[in-house]
Protein backbone atom coordinates (compact mmCIF):
# COMPACT_ATOMS: atom_id res chain seq x y z
CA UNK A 1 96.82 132.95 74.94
CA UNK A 2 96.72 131.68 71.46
CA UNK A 3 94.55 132.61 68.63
CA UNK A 4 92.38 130.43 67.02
CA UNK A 5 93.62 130.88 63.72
CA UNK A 6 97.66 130.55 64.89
CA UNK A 7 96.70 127.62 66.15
CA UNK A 8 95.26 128.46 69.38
CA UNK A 9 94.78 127.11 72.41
CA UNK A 10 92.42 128.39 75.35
CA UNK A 11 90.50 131.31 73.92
CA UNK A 12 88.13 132.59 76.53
CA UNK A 13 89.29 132.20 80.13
CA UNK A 14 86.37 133.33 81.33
CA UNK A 15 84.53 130.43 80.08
CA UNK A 16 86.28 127.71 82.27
CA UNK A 17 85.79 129.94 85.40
CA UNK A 18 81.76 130.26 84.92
CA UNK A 19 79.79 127.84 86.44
CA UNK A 20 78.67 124.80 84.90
CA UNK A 21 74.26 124.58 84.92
CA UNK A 22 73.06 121.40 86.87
CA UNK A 23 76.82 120.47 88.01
CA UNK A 24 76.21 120.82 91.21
CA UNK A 25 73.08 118.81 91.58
CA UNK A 26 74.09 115.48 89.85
CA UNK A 27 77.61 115.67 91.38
CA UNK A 28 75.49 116.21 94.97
CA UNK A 29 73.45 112.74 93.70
CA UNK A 30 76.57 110.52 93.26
CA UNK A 31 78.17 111.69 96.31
CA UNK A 32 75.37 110.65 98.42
CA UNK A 33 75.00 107.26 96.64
CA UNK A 34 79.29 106.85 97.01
CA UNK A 35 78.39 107.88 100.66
CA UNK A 36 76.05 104.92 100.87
CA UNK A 37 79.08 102.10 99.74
CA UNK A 38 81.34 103.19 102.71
CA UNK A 39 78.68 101.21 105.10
CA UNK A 40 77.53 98.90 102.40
CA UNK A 41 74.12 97.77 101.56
CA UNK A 42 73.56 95.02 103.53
CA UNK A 43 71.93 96.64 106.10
CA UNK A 44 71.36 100.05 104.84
CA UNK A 45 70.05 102.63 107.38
CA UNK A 46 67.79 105.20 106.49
CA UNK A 47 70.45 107.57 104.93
CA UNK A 48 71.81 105.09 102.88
CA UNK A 49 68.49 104.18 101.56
CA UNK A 50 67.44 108.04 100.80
CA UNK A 51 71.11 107.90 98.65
CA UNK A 52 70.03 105.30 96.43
CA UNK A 53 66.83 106.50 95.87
CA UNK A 54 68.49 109.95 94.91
CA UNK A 55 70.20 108.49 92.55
CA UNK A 56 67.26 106.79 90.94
CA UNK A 57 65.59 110.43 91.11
CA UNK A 58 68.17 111.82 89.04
CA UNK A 59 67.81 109.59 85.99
CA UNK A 60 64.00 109.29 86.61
CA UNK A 61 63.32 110.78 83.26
CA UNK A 62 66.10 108.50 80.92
CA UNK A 63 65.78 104.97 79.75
CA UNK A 64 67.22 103.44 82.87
CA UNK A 65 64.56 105.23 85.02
CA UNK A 66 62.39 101.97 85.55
CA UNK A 67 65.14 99.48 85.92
CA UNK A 68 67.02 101.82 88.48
CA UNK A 69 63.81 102.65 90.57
CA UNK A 70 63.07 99.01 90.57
CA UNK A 71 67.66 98.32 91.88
CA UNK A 72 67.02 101.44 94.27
CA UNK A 73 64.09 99.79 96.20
CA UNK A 74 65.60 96.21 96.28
CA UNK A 75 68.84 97.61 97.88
CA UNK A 76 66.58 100.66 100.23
CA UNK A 77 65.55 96.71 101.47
CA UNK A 78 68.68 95.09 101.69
CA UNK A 79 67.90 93.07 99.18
CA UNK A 80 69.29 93.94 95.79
CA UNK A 81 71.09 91.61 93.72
CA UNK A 82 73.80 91.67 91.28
CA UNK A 83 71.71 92.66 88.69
CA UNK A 84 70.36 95.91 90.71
CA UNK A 85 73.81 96.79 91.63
CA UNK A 86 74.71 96.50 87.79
CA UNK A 87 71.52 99.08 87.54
CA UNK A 88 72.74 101.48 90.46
CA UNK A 89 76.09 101.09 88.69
CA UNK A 90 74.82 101.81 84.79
CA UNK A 91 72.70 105.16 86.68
CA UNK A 92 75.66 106.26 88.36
CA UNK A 93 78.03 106.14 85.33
CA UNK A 94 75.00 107.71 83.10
CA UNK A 95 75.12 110.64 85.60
CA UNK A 96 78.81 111.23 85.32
CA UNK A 97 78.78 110.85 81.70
CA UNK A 98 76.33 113.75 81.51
CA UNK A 99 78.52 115.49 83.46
CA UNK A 100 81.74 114.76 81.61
CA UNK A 101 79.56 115.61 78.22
CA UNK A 102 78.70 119.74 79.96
CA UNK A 103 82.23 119.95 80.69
CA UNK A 104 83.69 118.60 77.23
CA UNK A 105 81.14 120.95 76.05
CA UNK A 106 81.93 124.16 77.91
CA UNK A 107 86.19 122.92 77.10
CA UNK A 108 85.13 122.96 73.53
CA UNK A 109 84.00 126.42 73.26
CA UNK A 110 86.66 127.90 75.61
CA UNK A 111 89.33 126.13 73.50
CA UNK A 112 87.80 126.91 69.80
CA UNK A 113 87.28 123.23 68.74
CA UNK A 114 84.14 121.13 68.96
CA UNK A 115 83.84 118.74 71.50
CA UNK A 116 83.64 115.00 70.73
CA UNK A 117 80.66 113.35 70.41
CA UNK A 118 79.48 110.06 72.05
CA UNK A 119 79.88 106.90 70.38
CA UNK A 120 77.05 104.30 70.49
CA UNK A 121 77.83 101.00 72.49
CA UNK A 122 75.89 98.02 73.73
CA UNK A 123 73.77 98.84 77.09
CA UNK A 124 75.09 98.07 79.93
CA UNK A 125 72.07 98.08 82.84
CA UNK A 126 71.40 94.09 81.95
CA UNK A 127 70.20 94.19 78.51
CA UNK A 128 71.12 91.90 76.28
CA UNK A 129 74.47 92.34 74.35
CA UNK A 130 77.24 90.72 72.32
CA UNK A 131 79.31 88.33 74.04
CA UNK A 132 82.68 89.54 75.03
CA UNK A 133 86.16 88.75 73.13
CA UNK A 134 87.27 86.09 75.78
CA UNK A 135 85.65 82.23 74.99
CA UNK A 136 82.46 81.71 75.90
CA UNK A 137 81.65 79.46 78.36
CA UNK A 138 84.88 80.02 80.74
CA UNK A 139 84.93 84.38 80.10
CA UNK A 140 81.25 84.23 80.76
CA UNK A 141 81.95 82.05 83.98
CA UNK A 142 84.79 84.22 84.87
CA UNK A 143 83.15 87.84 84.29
CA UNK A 144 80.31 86.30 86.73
CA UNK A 145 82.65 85.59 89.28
CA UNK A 146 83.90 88.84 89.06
CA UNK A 147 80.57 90.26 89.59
CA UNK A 148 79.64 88.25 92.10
CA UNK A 149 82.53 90.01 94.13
CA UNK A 150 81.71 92.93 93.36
CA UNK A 151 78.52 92.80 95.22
CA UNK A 152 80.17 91.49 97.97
CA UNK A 153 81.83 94.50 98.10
CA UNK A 154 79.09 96.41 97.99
CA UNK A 155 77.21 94.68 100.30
CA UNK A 156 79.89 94.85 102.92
CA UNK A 157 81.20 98.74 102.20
CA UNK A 158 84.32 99.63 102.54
CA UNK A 159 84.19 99.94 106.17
CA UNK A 160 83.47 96.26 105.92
CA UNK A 161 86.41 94.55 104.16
CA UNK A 162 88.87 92.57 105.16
CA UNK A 163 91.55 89.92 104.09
CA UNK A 164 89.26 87.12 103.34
CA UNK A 165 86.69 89.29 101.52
CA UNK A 166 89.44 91.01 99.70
CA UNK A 167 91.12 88.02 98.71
CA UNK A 168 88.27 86.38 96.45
CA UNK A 169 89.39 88.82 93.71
CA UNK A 170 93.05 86.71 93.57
CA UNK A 171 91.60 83.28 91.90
CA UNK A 172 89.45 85.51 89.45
CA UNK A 173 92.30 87.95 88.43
CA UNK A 174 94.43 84.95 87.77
CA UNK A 175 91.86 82.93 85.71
CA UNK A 176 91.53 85.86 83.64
CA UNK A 177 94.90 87.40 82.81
CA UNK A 178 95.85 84.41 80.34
CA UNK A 179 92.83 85.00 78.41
CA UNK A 180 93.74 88.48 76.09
CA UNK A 181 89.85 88.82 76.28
CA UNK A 182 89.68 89.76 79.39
CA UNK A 183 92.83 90.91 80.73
CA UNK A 184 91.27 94.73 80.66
CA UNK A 185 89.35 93.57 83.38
CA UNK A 186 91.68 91.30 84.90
CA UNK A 187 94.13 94.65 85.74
CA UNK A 188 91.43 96.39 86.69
CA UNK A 189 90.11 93.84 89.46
CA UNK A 190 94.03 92.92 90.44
CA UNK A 191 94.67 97.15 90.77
CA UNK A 192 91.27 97.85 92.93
CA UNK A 193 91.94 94.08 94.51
CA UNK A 194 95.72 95.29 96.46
CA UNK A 195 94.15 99.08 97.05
CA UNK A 196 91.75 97.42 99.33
CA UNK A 197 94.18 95.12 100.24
CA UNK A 198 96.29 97.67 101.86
CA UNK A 199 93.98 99.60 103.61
CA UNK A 200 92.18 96.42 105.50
CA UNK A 201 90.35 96.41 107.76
CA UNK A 202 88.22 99.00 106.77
CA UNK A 203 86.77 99.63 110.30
CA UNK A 204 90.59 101.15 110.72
CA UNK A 205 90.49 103.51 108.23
CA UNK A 206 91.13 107.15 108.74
CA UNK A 207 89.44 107.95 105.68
CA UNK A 208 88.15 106.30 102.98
CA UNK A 209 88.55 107.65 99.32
CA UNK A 210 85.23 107.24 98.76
CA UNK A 211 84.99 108.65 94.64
CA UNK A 212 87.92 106.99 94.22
CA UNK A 213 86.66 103.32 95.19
CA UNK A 214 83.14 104.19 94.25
CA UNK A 215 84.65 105.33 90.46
CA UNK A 216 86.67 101.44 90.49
CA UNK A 217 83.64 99.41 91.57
CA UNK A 218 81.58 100.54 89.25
CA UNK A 219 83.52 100.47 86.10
CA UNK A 220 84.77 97.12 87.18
CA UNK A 221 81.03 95.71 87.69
CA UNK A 222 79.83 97.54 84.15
CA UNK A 223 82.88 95.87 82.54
CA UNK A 224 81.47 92.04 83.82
CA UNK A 225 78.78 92.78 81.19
CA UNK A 226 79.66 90.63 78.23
CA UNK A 227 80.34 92.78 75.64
CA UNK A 228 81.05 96.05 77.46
CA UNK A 229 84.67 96.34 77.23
CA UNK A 230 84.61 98.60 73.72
CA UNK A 231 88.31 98.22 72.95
CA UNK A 232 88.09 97.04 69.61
CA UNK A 233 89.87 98.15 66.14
CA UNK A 234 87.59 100.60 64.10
CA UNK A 235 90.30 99.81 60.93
CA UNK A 236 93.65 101.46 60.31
CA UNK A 237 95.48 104.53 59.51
CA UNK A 238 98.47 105.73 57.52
CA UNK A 239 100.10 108.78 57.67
CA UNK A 240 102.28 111.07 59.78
CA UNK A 241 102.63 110.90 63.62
CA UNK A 242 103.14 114.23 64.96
CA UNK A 243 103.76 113.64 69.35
CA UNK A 244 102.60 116.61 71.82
CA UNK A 245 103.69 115.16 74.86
CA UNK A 246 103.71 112.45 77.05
CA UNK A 247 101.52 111.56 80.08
CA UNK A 248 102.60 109.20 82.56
CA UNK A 249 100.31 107.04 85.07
CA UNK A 250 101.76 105.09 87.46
CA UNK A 251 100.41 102.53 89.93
CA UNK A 252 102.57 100.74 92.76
CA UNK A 253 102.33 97.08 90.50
CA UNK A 254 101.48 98.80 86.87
CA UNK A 255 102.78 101.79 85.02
CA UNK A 256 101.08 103.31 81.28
CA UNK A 257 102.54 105.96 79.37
CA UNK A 258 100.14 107.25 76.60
CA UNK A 259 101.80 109.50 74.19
CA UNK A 260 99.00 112.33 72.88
CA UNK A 261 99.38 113.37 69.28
CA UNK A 262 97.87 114.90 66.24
CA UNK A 263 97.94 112.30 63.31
CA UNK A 264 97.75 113.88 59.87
CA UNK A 265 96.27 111.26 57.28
CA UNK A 266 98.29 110.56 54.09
CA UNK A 267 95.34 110.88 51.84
CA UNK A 268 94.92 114.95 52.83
CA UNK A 269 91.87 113.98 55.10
CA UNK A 270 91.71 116.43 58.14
CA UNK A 271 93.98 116.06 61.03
CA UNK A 272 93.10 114.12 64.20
CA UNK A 273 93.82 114.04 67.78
CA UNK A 274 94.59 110.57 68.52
CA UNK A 275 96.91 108.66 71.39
CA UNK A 276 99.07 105.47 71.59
CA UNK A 277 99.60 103.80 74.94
CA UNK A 278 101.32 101.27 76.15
CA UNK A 279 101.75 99.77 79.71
CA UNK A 280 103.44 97.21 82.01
CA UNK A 281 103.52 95.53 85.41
CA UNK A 282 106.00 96.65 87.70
CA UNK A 283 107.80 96.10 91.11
CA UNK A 284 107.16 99.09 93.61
CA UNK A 285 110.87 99.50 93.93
CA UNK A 286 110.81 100.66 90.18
CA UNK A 287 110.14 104.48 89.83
CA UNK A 288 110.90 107.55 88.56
CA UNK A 289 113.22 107.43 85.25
CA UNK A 290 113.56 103.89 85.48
CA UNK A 291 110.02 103.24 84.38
CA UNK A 292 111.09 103.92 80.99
CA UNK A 293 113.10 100.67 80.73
CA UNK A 294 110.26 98.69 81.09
CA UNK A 295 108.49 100.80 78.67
CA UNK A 296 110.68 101.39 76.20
CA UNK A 297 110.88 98.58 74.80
CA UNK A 298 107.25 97.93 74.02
CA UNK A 299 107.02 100.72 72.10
CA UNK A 300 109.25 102.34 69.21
CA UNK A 301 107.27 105.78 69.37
CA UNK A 302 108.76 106.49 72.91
CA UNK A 303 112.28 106.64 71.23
CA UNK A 304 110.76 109.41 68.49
CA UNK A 305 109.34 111.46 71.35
CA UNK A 306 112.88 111.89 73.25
CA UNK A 307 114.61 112.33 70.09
CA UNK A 308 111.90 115.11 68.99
CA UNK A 309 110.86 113.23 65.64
CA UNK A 310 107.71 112.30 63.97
CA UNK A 311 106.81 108.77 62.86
CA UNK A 312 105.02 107.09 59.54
CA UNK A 313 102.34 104.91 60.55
CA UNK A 314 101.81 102.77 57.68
CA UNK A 315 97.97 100.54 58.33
CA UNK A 316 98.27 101.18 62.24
CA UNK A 317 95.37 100.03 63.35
CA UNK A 318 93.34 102.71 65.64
CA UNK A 319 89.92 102.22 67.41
CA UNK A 320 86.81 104.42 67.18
CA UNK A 321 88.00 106.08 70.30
CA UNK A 322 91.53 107.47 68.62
CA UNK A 323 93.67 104.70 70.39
CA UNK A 324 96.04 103.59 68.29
CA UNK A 325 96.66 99.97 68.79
CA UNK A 326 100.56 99.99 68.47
CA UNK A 327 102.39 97.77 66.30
CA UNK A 328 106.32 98.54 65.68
CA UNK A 329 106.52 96.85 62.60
CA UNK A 330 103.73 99.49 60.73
CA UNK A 331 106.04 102.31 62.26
CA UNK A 332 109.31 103.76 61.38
CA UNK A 333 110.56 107.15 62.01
CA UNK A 334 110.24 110.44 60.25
CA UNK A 335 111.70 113.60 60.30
CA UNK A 336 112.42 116.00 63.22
CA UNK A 337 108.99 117.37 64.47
CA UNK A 338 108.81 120.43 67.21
CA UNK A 339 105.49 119.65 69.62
CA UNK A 340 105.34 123.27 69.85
CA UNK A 341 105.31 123.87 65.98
CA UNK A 342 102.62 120.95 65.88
CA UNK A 343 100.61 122.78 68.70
CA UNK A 344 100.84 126.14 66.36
CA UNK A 345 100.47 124.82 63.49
CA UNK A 346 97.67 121.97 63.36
CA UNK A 347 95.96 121.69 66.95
CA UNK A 348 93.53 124.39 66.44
CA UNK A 349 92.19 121.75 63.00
CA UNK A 350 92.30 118.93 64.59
CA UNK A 351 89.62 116.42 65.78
CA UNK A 352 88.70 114.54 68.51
CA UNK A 353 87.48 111.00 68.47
CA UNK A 354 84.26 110.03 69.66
CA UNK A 355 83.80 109.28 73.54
CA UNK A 356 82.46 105.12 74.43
CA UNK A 357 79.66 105.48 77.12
CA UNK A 358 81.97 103.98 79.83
CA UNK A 359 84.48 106.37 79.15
CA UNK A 360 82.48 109.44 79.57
CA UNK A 361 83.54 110.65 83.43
CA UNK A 362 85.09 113.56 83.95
CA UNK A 363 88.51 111.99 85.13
CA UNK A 364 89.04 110.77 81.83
CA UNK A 365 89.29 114.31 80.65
CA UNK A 366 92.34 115.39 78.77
CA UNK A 367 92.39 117.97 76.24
CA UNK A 368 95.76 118.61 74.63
CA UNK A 369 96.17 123.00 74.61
CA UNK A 370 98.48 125.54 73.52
CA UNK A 371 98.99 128.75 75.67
CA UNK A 372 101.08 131.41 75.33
CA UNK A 373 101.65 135.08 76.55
CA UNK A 374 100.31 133.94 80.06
CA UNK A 375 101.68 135.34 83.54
CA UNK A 376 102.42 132.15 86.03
CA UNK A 377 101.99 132.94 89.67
CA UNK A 378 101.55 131.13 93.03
CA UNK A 379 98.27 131.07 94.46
CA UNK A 380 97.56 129.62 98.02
CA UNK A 381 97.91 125.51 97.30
CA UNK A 382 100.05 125.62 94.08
CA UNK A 383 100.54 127.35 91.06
CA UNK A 384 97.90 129.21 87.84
CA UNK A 385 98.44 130.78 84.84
CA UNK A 386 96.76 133.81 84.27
CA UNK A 387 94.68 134.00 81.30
CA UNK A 388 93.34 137.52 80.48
CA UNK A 389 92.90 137.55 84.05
CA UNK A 390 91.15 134.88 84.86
CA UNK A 391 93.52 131.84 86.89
CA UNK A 392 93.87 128.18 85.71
CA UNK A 393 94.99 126.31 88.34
CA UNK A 394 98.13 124.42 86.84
CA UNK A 395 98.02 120.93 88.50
CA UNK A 396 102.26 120.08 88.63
CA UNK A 397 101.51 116.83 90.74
CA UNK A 398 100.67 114.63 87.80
CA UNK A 399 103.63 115.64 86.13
CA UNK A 400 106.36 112.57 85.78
CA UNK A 401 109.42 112.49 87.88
CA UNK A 402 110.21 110.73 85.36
CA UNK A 403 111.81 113.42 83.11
CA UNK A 404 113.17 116.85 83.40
CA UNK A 405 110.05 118.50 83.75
CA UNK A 406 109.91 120.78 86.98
CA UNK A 407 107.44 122.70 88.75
CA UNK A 408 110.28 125.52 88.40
CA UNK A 409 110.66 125.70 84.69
CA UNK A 410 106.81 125.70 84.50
CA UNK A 411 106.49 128.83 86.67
CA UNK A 412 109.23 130.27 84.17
CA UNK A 413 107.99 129.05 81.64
CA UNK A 414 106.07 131.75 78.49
CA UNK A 415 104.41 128.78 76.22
CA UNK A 416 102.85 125.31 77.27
CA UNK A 417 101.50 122.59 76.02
CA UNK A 418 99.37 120.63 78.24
CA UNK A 419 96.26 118.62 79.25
CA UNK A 420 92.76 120.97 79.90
CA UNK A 421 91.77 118.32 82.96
CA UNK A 422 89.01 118.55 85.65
CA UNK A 423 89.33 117.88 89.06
CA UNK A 424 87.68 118.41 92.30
CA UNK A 425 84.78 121.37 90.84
CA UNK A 426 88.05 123.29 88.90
CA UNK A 427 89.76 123.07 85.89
CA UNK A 428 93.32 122.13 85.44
CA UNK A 429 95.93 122.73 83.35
CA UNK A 430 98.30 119.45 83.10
CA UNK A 431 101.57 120.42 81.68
CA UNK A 432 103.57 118.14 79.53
CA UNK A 433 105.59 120.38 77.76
CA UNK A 434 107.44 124.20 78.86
CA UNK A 435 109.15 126.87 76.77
CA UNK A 436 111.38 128.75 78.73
CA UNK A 437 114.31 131.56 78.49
CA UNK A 438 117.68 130.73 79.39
CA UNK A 439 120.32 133.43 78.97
CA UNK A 440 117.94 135.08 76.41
CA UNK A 441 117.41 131.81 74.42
CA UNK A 442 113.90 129.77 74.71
CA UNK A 443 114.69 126.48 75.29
CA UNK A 444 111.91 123.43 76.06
CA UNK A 445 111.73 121.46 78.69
CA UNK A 446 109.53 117.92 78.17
CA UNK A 447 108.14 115.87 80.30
CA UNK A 448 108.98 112.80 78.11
CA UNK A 449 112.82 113.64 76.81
CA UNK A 450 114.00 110.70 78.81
CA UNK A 451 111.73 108.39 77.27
CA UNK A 452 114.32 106.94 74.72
CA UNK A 453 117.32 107.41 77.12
CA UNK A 454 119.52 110.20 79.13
CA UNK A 455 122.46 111.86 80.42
CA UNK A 456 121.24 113.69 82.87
CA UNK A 457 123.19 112.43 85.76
CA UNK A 458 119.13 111.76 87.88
CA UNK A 459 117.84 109.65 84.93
CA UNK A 460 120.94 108.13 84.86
CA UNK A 461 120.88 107.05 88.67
CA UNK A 462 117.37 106.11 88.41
CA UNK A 463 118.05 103.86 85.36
CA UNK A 464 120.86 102.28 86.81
CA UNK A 465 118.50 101.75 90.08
CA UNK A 466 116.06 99.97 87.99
CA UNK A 467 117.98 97.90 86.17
CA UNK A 468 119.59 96.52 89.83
CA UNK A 469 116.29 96.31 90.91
CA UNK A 470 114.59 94.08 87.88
CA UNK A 471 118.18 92.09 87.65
CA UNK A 472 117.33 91.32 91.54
CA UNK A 473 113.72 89.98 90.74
CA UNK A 474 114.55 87.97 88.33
CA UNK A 475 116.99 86.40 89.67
CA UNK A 476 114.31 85.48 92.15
CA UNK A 477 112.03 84.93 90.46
CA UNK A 478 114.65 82.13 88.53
CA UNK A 479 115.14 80.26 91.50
CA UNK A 480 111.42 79.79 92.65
CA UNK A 481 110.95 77.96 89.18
CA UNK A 482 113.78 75.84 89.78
CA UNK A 483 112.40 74.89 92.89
């Protein structure tokens, strides 16, 4: 491990490994309540109804307490409407956040660096708020569609869906994705829309993945709140554009890569951690390395990563969350810049943005680290670095097949930098960049060096597989508009 003042990464082990006070207990609360959506609330039975009513328990002594006591007994009856199911939503994502707020917490000491704080943001149990970005009278139309659907889905669990349920998301998702406003939601809706889709009937299912579709409908339903959304511009930024690494996240029709950096401000201000995304539809027969050609050309930065350079960000605008909203033309390359040397050098100094209230779930937990002098060894399920001897569980299935990165060279590997996640009661240790030895040299291995192009004879197949692929559906695509 690192030292704080070299830069450090992950300074006490020990901390990540101890439990977490009152984990347990609010985690045990939105379980039950997630429990409750597989059968739905139409008809809930009496362990359904003792769910929700945990779940208003648990928040009994915050600001939502009245509103969610009130959503609890109206849907203990059968009988909530969308606004309770907004409230049951708002109370579950309050719990979470409290949760993801302990654990940014306890990261923050382990690591050596403060955690970030919350940022304020309109209420989202039903209060009033400011209207959303999209036009008035048709976004407010179309977010209330949207709701409406989503207490269907509640109402009918996930046991309950099928085609025709599932299917009043499609007229919504396409009113909304021309309107910039409210395409965040519209991707949202389409993504959770085909999940379901695929898995109907419900009554079929093996098993359901109940956090997972619990975590969707309830963001989803929180983001039908005018004025909710929180993506906004909080001004601009100029300076130099140091990249860590590279995370990818890829969906069977959508793919993001979000690039994870420390920007160091022109003016001699303190360096930040900030990220720049950018993402894409995609066919399902696009994958691995040939996701980067529908990437790459959205965004310049992707180039500078492969090639191992920083960039000069000249008024990029950023939001009050540390997103950079990306704009080529206030970018240009800079000189050669080592993520390692960045993670040495300026990671230990660097701040994190404030959290938005609907982004404040443990999922959405991603700490960028440095580690070194660590021992990697299997463990039963998978791999862990050894830190002072305590284990972090190193979690190799997020990492890309998109690029070079290996679940070998990470078990050779003597440095990393990587995400500090949590997952499943544990944290994890996503890697998205390696030092190793080879023939007495230490080389680095990236997950994102094929972001701007390769050689390596895989990439190269995978490219080349893409680009038959996309040729194919366009061509397609041509002749059903000629029709």
């Amino acid at each position: 491990m690192v030292p704080a003042d070299a830069g450090g990464g992950l300074m006490r082990g020990d901390l990540l490994a101890d439990p977490v006070e009152g984990l347990d207990e609010v985690l045990a609360a939105v379980d039950a309540f997630d429990g409750a959506l597989v059968a739905g609330l139409l008809r809930p039975g009496a362990a359904q109804a003792a769910a929700v009513a945990g779940l208003a328990e648990a928040v009994a002594g915050t600001p939502l307490a009245a509103r969610v006591a009130e959503a609890a007994e109206r849907a203990a009856a059968g009988a909530a409407g969308e606004d309770h199911f907004v409230a049951l939503a708002a109370a579950r994502s309050a719990l979470l956040g409290s949760v993801h707020d302990a654990l940014a917490q306890r990261i923050g000491e382990a690591v050596g660096r403060p955690a970030p704080g919350v940022e304020s943001s309109p209420a989202v149990a039903g209060e009033k708020s400011a209207p959303a970005a999209a036009g008035p009278e048709n976004g407010a139309n179309l977010l209330a569609a949207a709701r409406s659907w989503l207490c269907d889905l509640a109402r009918s669990g996930w046991r309950g869906i099928d085609h025709e349920l599932v299917s009043g998301a499609a007229p919504v998702v396409s009113a909304m994705l021309p309107d910039p406003g409210l395409r965040r939601r519209a991707t949202l809706l389409d993504g959770f829309a085909a999940e379901l889709a695929a898995s109907c009937p419900g009554a079929t299912l093996e098993r359901v993945p109940v956090r997972r579709w619990a975590d969707l409908w309830s963001r989803a339903l929180l983001l039908t709140v005018p004025g909710s959304a929180g993506e906004r511009s909080d001004g601009s930024v100029t300076g130099r554009l140091l990249p860590l690494g590279v995370d990818v996240q890829e969906h069977a029709t959508a793919v993001q890569a979000q690039v994870h950096a420390v920007f160091e401000p022109a003016d001699g201000g303190a360096p930040r951690l900030v990220r720049a995304g950018v993402s894409t539809p995609k066919p399902d027969t696009v994958v691995g390395a040939g996701l980067w050609q529908l990437l790459r050309p959205r965004m310049s930065l992707l180039g500078a990563v492969s090639e191992g350079r920083s960039m000069e960000l000249d008024a990029m605008p950023v939001t009050a969350e540390g997103d950079l909203v990306w704009d080529d033309e206030r970018a240009r390359a800079g000189e050669p810049a080592d993520p390692f040397a960045t993670a040495r050098v300026r990671l230990s100094a660097a701040t994190a943005a404030p959290v938005v209230p609907l982004d404040r779930h443990p999922v959405r937990i991603a700490v960028p680290v440095l580690l070194e002098g660590y021992a990697a060894h299997s463990e039963e399920g998978g791999l862990a670095f050894d830190l002072a001897g305590r284990p972090l569980a190193v979690d190799t299935d997020r990492m890309p097949t998109a690029g070079p990165l290996t679940p070998e060279a990470v078990a050779a590997s003597h440095a990393c930098v990587g995400l500090l996640r949590w997952d499943a009661g544990e944290f994890l240790l996503q890697p998205l960049a390696v030092e190793t030895t080879v023939r007495k040299k230490t080389v680095a291995v990236h997950a994102g060096a094929w972001t701007g192009g390769t050689t390596d004879k895989a990439g190269v197949r995978a490219e080349k597989a893409a680009t038959d692929a996309v040729a194919v559906l366009r061509e397609r695509a041509g002749r059903l508009l000629r029709k």
